[in-house]
Protein backbone atom coordinates (compact mmCIF):
# COMPACT_ATOMS: atom_id res chain seq x y z
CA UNK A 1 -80.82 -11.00 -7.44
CA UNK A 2 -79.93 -14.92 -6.30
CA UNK A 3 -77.63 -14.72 -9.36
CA UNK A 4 -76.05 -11.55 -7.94
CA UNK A 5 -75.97 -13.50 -4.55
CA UNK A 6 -74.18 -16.46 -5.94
CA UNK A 7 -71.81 -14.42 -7.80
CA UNK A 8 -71.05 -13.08 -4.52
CA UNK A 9 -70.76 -16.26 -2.72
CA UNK A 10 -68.37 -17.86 -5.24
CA UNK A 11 -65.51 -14.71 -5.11
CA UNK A 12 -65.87 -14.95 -1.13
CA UNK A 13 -64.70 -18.60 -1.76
CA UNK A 14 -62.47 -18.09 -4.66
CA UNK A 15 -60.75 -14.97 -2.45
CA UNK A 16 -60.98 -16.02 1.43
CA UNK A 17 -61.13 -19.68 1.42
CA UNK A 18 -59.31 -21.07 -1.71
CA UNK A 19 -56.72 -18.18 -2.22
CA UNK A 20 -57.50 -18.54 -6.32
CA UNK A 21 -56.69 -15.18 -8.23
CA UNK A 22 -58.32 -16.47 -10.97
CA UNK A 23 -61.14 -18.04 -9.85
CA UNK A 24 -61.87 -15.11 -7.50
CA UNK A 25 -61.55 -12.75 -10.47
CA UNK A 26 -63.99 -15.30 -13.24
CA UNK A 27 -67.22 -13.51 -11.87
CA UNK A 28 -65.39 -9.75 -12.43
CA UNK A 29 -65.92 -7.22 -15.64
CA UNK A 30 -63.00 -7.22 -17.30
CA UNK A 31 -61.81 -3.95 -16.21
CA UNK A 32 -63.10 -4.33 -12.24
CA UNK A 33 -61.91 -2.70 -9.13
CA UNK A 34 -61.34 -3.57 -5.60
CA UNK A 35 -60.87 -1.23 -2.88
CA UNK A 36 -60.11 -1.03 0.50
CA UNK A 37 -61.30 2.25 1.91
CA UNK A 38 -59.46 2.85 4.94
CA UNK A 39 -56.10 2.07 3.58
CA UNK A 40 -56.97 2.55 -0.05
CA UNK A 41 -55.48 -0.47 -0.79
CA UNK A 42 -56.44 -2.13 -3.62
CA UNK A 43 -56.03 -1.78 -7.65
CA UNK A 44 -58.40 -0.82 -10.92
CA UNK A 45 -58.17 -2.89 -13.96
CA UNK A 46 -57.90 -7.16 -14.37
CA UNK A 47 -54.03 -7.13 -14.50
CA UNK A 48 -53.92 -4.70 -11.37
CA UNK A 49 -56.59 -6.82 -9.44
CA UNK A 50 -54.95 -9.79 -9.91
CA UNK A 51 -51.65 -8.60 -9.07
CA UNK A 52 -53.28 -7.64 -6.05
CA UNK A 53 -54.91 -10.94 -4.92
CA UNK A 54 -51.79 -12.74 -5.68
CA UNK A 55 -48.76 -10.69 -4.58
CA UNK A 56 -50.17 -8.35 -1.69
CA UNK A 57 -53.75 -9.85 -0.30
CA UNK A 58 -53.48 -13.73 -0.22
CA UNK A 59 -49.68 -13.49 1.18
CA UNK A 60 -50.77 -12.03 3.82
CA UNK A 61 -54.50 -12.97 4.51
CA UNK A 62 -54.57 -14.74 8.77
CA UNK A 63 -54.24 -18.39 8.64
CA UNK A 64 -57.36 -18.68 10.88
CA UNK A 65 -59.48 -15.74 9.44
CA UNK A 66 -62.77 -16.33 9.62
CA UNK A 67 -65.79 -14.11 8.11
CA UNK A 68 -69.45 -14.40 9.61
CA UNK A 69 -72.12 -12.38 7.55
CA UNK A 70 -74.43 -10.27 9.54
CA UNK A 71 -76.92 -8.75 6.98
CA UNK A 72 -77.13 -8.52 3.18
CA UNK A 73 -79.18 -6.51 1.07
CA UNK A 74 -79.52 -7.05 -2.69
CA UNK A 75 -81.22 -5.25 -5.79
CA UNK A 76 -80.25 -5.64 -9.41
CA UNK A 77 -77.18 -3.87 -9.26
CA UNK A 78 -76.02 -3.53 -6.14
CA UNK A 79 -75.06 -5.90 -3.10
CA UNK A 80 -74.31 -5.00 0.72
CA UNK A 81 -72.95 -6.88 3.23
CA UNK A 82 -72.24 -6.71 6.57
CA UNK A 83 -69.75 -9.09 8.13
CA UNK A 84 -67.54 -9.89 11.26
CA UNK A 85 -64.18 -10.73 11.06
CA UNK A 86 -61.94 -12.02 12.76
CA UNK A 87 -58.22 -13.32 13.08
CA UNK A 88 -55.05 -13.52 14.95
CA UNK A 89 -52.68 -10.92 13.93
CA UNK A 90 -49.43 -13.20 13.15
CA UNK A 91 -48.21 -11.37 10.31
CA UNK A 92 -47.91 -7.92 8.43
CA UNK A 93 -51.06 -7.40 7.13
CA UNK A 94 -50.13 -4.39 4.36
CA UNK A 95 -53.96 -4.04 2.64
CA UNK A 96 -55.43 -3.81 6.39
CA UNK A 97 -52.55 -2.77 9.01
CA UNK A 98 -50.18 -1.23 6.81
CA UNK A 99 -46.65 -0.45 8.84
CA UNK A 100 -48.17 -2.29 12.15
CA UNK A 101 -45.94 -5.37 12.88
CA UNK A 102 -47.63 -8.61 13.96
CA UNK A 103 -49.08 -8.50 17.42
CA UNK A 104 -50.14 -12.11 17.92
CA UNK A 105 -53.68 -10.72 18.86
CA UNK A 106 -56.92 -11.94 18.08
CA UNK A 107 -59.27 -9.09 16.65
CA UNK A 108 -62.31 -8.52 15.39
CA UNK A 109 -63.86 -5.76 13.24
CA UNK A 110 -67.10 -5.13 11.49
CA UNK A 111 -66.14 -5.14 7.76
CA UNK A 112 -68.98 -3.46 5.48
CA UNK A 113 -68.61 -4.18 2.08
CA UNK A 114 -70.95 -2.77 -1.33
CA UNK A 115 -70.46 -4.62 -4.36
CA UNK A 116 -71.72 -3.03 -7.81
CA UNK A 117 -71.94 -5.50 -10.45
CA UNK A 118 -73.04 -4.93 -14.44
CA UNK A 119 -74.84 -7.50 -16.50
CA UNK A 120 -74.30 -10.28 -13.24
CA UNK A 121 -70.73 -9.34 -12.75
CA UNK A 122 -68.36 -7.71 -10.32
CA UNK A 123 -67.60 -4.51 -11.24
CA UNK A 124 -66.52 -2.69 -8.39
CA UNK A 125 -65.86 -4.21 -4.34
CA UNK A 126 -65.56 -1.56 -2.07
CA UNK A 127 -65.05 -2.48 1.52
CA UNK A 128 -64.64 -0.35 4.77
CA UNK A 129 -64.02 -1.41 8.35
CA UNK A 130 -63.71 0.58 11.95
CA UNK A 131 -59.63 1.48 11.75
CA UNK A 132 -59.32 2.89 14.69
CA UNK A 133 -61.47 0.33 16.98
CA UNK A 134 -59.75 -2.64 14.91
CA UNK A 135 -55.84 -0.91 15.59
CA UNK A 136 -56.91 0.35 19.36
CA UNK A 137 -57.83 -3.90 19.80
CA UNK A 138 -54.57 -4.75 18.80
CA UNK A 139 -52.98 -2.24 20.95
């Protein structure tokens, strides 16, 4: 399960803090999917994903977002974690807000997100966050 966890750990940092398609996407299957519930953003299949990451997530990901884990729960195929994020909303932000122009707000959401992995790696990253509190913060 600390393999599971460091898995994890390194796509957070591939994804959120280095912006790397490729590193973000060494620890996946090679058919994996990412999904974001609420605005069903996201893609199926390696090509897909990585089109993803690089032409509609990291473009847009807050300079100053920041990500503080709450909880996580592990067994040997699944992960959960619970996280708050936060950021200023200084540009479009299609995956999360899509069709909501910049507001130049700070907000902050609970973000829950289950990964499923098979044979240590990412297979599928599903994550889900409060739309309606997160858009009724940014007025």
């Amino acid at each position: 399960m600390r393999q599971l966890e460091r898995v994890w750990d390194d796509h957070i940092q591939a994804a959120l803090v280095q912006r790397d398609a490729r590193a973000a996407m060494a620890g996946m299957v090679t058919s994996p999917s990412v999904r974001h519930l609420p605005t069903a953003a996201g893609a199926t299949g390696a090509v897909a994903v990585e089109r993803f990451y690089t032409e509609e997530f990291f473009p847009s990901l807050p300079g100053d977002l920041a990500r503080i884990r709450l909880s996580r729960t592990v067994d040997r195929f699944r992960l959960a974690e619970e996280a708050m994020v936060s950021f200023t909303h200084d540009r479009e932000l299609p995956w999360l807000l899509p069709g909501v122009a910049p507001t130049q707000r700070t907000a902050e959401v609970l973000a829950i997100t289950v990964v499923d992995f098979r044979r240590g790696r990412i297979e599928n990253i599903r994550t889900l966050w409060d739309q309606a509190t997160l858009t009724g913060r940014l007025g």
